[in-house]
Protein backbone atom coordinates (compact mmCIF):
# COMPACT_ATOMS: atom_id res chain seq x y z
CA UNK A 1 -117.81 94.50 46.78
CA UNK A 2 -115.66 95.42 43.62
CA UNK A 3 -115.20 99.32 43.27
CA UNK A 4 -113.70 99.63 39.74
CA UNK A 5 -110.55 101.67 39.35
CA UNK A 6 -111.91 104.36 37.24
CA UNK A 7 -114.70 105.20 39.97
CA UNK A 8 -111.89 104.22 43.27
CA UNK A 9 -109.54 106.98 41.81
CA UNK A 10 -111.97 109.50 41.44
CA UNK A 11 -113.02 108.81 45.15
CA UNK A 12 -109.40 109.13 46.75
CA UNK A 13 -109.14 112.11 44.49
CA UNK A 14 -112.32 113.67 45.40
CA UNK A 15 -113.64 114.00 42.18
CA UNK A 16 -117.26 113.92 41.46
CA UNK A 17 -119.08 110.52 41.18
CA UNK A 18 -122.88 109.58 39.94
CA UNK A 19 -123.84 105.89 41.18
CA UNK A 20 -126.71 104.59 38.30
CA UNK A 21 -128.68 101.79 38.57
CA UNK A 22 -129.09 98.94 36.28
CA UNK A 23 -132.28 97.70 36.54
CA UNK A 24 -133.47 99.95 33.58
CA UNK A 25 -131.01 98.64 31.33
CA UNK A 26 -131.56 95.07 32.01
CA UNK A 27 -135.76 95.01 32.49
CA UNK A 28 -136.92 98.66 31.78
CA UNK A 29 -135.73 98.98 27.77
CA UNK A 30 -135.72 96.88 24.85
CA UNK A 31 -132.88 95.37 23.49
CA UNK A 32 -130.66 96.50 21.94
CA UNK A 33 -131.72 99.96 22.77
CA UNK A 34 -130.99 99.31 26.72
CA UNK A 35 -127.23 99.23 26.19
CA UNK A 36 -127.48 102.66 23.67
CA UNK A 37 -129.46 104.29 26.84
CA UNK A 38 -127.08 102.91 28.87
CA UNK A 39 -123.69 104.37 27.75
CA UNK A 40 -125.74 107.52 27.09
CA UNK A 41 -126.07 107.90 30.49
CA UNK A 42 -122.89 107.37 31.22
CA UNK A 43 -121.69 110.12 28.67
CA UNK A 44 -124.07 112.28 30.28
CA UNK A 45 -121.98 111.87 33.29
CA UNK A 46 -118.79 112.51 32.13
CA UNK A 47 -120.22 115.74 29.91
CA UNK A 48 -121.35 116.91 33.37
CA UNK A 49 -117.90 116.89 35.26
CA UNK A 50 -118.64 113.55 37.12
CA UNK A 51 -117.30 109.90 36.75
CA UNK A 52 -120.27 107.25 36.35
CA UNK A 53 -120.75 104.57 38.22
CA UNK A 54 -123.15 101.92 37.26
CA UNK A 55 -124.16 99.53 39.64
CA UNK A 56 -124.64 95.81 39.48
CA UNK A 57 -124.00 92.16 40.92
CA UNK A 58 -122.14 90.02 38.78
CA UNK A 59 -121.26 86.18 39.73
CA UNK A 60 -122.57 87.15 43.22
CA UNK A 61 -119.73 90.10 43.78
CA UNK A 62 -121.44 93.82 43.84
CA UNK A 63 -119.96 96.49 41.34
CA UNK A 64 -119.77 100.11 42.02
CA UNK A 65 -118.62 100.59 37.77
CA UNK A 66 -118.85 99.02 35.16
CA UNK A 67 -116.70 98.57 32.38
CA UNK A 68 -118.02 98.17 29.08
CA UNK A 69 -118.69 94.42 28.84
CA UNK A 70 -119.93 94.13 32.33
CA UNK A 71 -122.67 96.98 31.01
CA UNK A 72 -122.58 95.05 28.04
CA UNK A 73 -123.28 91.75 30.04
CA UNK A 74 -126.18 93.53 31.92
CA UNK A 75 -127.60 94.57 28.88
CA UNK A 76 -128.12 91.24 27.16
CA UNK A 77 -127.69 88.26 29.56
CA UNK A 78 -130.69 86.59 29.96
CA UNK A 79 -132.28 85.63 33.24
CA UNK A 80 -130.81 88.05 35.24
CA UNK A 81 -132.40 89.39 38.44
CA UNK A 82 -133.94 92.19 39.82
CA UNK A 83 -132.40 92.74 43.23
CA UNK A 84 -132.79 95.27 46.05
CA UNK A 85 -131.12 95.28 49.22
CA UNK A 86 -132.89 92.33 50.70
CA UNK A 87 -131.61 90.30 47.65
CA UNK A 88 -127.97 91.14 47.87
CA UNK A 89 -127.06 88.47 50.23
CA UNK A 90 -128.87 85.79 48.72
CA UNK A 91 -127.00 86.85 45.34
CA UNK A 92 -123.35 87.09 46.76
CA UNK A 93 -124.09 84.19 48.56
CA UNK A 94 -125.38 82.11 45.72
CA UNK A 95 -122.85 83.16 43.26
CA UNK A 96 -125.84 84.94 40.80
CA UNK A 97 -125.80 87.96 38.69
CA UNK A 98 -128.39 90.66 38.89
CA UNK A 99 -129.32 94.45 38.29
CA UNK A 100 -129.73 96.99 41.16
CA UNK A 101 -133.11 98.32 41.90
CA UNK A 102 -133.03 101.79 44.07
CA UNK A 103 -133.08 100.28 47.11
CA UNK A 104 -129.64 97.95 46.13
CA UNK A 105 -128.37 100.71 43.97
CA UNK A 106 -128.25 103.27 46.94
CA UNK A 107 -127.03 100.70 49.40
CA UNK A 108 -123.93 99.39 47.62
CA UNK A 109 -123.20 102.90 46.36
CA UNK A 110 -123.11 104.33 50.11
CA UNK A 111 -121.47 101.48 51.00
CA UNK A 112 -118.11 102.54 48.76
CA UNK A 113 -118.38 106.07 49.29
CA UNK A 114 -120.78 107.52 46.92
CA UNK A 115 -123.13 110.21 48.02
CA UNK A 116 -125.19 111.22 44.39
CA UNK A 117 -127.52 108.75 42.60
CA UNK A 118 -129.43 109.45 39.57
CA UNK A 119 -132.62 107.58 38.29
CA UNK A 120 -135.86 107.78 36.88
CA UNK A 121 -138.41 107.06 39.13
CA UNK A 122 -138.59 105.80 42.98
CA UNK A 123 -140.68 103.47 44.03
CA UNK A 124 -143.09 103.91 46.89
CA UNK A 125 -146.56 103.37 48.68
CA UNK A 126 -148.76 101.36 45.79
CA UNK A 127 -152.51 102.17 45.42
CA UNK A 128 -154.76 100.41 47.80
CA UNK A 129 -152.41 100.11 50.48
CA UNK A 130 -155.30 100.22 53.05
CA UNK A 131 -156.25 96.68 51.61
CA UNK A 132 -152.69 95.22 50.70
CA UNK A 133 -150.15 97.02 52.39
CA UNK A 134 -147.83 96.86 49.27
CA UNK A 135 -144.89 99.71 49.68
CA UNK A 136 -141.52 99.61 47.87
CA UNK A 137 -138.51 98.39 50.21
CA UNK A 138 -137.16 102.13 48.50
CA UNK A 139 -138.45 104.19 51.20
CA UNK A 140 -137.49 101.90 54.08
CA UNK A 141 -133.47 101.78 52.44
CA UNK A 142 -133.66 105.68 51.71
CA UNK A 143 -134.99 106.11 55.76
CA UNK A 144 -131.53 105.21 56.71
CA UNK A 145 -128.73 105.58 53.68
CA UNK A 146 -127.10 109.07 53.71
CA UNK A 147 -127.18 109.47 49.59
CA UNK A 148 -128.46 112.06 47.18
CA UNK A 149 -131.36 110.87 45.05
CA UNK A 150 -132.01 112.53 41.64
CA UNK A 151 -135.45 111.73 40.61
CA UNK A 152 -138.41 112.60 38.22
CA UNK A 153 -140.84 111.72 41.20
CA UNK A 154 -142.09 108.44 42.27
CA UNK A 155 -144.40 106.48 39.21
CA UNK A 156 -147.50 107.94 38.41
CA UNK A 157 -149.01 104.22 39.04
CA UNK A 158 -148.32 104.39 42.86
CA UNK A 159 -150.03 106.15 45.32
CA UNK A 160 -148.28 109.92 45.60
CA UNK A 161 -149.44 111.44 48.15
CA UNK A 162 -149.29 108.60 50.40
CA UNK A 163 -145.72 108.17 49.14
CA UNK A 164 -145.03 111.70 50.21
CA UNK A 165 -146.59 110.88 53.67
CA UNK A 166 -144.40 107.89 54.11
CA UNK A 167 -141.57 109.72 53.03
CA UNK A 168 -142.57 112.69 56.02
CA UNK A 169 -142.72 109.73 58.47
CA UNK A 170 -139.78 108.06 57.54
CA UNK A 171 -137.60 112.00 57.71
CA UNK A 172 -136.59 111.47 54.53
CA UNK A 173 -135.78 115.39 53.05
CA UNK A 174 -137.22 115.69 49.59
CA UNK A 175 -137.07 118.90 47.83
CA UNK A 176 -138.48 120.39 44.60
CA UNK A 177 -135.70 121.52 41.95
CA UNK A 178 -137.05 124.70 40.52
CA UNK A 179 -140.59 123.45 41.38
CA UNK A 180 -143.06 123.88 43.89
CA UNK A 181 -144.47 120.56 43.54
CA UNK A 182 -143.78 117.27 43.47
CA UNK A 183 -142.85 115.44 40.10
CA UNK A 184 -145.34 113.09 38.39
CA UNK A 185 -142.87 110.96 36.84
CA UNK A 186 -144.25 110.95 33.35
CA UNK A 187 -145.74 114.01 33.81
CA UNK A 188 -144.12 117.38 34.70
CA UNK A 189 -146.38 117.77 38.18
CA UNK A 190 -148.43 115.45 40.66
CA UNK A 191 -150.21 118.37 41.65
CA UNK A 192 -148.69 116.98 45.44
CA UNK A 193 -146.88 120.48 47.11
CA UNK A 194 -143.27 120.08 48.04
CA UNK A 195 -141.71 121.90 50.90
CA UNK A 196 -138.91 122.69 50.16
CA UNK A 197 -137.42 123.77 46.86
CA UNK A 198 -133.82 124.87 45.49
CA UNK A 199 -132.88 126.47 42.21
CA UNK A 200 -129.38 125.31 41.86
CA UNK A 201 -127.09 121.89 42.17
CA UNK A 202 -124.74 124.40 45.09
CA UNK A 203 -127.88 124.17 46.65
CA UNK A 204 -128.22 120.40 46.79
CA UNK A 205 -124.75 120.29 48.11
CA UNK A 206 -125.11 122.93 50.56
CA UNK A 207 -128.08 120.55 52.12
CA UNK A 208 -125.93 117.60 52.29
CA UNK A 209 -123.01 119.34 54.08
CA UNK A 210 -126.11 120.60 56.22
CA UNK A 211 -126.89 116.91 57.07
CA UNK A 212 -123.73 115.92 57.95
CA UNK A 213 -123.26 118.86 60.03
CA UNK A 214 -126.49 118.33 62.26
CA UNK A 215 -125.82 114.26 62.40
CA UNK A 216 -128.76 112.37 63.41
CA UNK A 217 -130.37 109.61 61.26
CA UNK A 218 -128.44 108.77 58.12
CA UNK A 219 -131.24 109.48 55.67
CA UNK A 220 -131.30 110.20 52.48
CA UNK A 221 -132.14 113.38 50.12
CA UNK A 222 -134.22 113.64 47.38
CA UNK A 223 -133.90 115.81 44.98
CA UNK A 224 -137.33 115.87 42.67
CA UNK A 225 -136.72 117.47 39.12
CA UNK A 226 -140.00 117.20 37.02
CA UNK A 227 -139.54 115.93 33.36
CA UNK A 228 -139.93 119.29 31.30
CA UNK A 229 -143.39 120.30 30.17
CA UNK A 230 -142.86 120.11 26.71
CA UNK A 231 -140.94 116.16 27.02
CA UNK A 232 -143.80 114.80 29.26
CA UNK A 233 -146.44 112.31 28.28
CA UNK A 234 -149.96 114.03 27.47
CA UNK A 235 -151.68 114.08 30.71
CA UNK A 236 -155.04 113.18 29.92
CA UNK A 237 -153.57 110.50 27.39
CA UNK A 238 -151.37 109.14 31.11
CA UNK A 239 -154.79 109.43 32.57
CA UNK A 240 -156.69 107.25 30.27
CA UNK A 241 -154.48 104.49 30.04
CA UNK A 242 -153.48 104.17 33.20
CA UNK A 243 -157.24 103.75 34.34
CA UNK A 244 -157.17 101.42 31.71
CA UNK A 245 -154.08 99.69 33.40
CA UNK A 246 -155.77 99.66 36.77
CA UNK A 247 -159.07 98.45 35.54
CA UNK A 248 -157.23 95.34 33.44
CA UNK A 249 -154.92 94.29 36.43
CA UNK A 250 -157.81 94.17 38.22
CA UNK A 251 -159.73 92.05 36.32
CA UNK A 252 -156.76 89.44 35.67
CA UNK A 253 -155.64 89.46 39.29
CA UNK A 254 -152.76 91.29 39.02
CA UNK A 255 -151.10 91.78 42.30
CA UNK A 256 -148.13 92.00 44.31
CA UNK A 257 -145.03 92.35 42.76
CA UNK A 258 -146.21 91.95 39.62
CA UNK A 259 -148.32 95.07 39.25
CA UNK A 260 -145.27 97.05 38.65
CA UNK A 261 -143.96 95.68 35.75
CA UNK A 262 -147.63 95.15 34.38
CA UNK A 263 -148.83 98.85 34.83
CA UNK A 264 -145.42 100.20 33.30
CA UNK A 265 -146.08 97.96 30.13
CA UNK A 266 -149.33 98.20 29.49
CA UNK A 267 -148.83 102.38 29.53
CA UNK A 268 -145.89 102.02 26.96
CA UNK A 269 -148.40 99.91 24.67
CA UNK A 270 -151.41 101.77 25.67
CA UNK A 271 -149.57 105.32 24.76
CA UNK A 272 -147.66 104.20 21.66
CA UNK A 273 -144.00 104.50 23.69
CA UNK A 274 -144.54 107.84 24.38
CA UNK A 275 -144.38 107.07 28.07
CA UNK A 276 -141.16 105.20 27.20
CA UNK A 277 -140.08 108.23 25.77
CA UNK A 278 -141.08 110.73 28.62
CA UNK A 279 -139.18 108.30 30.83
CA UNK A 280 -136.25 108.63 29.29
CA UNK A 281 -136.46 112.49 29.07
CA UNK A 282 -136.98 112.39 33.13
CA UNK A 283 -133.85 109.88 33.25
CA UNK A 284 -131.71 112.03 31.19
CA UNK A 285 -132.12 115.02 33.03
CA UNK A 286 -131.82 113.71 36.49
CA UNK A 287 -128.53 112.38 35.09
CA UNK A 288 -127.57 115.35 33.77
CA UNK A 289 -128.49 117.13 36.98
CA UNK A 290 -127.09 114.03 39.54
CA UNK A 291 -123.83 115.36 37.59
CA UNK A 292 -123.75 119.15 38.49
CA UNK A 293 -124.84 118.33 42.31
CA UNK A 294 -121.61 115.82 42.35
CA UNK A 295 -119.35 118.38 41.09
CA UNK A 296 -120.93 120.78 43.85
CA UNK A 297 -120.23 118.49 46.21
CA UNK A 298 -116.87 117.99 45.84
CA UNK A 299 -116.10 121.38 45.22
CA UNK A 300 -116.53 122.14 48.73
């Protein structure tokens, strides 16, 4: 694993780091509008106190920080992979470039000694899991990596409150920023409760100092900050096309890992890009957010 210097000085120093991932820039957005996002994000960051760190495999070595043509690179090479932690050996081994889901990005960030993560979305327990027990390898790498999740939810397209239960099961901690309940990804609320909720980033910090206090299993936290109400996608509009979604994958056999990226596109065509854009409102804040917890966190 390659730490770059920026983000190994800032760790020595104990300065405040954000791990991203890099899966959204390399199969989430558009070209060339994946790279603007991307540095965005990183300037979000650095406007927050923190030093970014984006992560990704290239030629089979993992990168905790990227300089700019590496994020360049992941922005416009084509072919590149979509890896989570099961697919990091294979890579390294193999030589092969590829972006970080959650799963990968929380792994190899741990792994060199960063605690906060921001994304959009996680994944989780997919609808009609009673029939095809489909669940994202997220919540089995979060049941046992001590990092800091900033997140808009889990997508609307999964199953939530099954996700939630899984989450329970697993003792992963997830609490509501400012919120009583439980992000919808696109949409400000899933309507799921939350137990616990915090109104500030000291907060978040003061609940990972908790969990290395007590000891126990390395699990993660998750920190759920809803998209604000007036940036999220109209929620009978979400409703409607995502039916839609369902009803279409259903009827072209749409299953497996390929629901995901089906349902996701079909609700950025089906809503004009407004759920594009709702995403991106969730990202940026978590960002913004993962930023303040760092700096909390190293402030002691």
């Amino acid at each position: 694993m390659r730490v770059s210097d920026e983000v190994a000085e800032a760790l020595a120093a104990g300065r405040p780091v954000v791990a991203l991932e890099s899966t959204i820039i390399s199969h989430g957005l558009p070209q060339p509008r994946n790279l603007e996002v991307a540095v965005e994000l990183e300037d979000i960051v650095r406007q927050a106190g923190a030093v970014p760190a984006t992560v990704a495999v290239l030629d089979g070595v993992p990168r905790v920080g990227l300089d700019k043509d590496e994020l360049e690179r992941i922005a416009t090479e084509p072919g590149l992979r979509k890896l989570g932690f099961r697919d990091l050996a294979p890579a390294a081994a193999l030589g092969l470039s590829g972006a970080t889901t959650v799963s990968g990005t929380s792994f190899l960030a741990a792994r060199a000694g960063v605690r906060v993560f921001a994304t959009g979305g996680l994944g989780g327990v997919h609808r009609g899991w009673t029939t095809v027990q489909d669940e994202s390898a997220d919540i089995d790498t979060l049941s046992r990596t001590r990092i800091t999740v900033v997140c808009a939810g889990v997508k609307s397209i999964l199953d939530v409150p099954a996700t939630l239960q899984r989450l329970e099961t697993k003792q992963v901690t997830v609490v509501g920023y400012r919120t009583d309940e439980f992000p919808g990804f696109y949409l400000h609320s899933s309507g799921e409760p939350v137990d616990w909720r915090i109104e500030t980033p000291r907060e978040a910090a003061a609940i990972m100092r908790a969990q290395d206090a007590l000891g126990g299993l390395e699990t993660a936290l998750i920190v759920a900050n809803p998209v604000p109400a007036d940036l999220q996608l109209d929620p009978e509009l979400h409703d409607r096309v995502l039916a839609e979604g369902l009803r279409a994958a259903e009827e072209r056999g749409v299953t497996g890992q390929a629901i995901t990226p089906f349902l996701l596109e079909y609700l950025v065509e089906g809503t004009g890009g407004a759920s594009l854009e709702a995403n991106l409102a969730a990202v940026r804040g978590n960002t913004r957010l993962a930023g303040e917890i760092a700096a909390a966190w190293t402030a002691g």
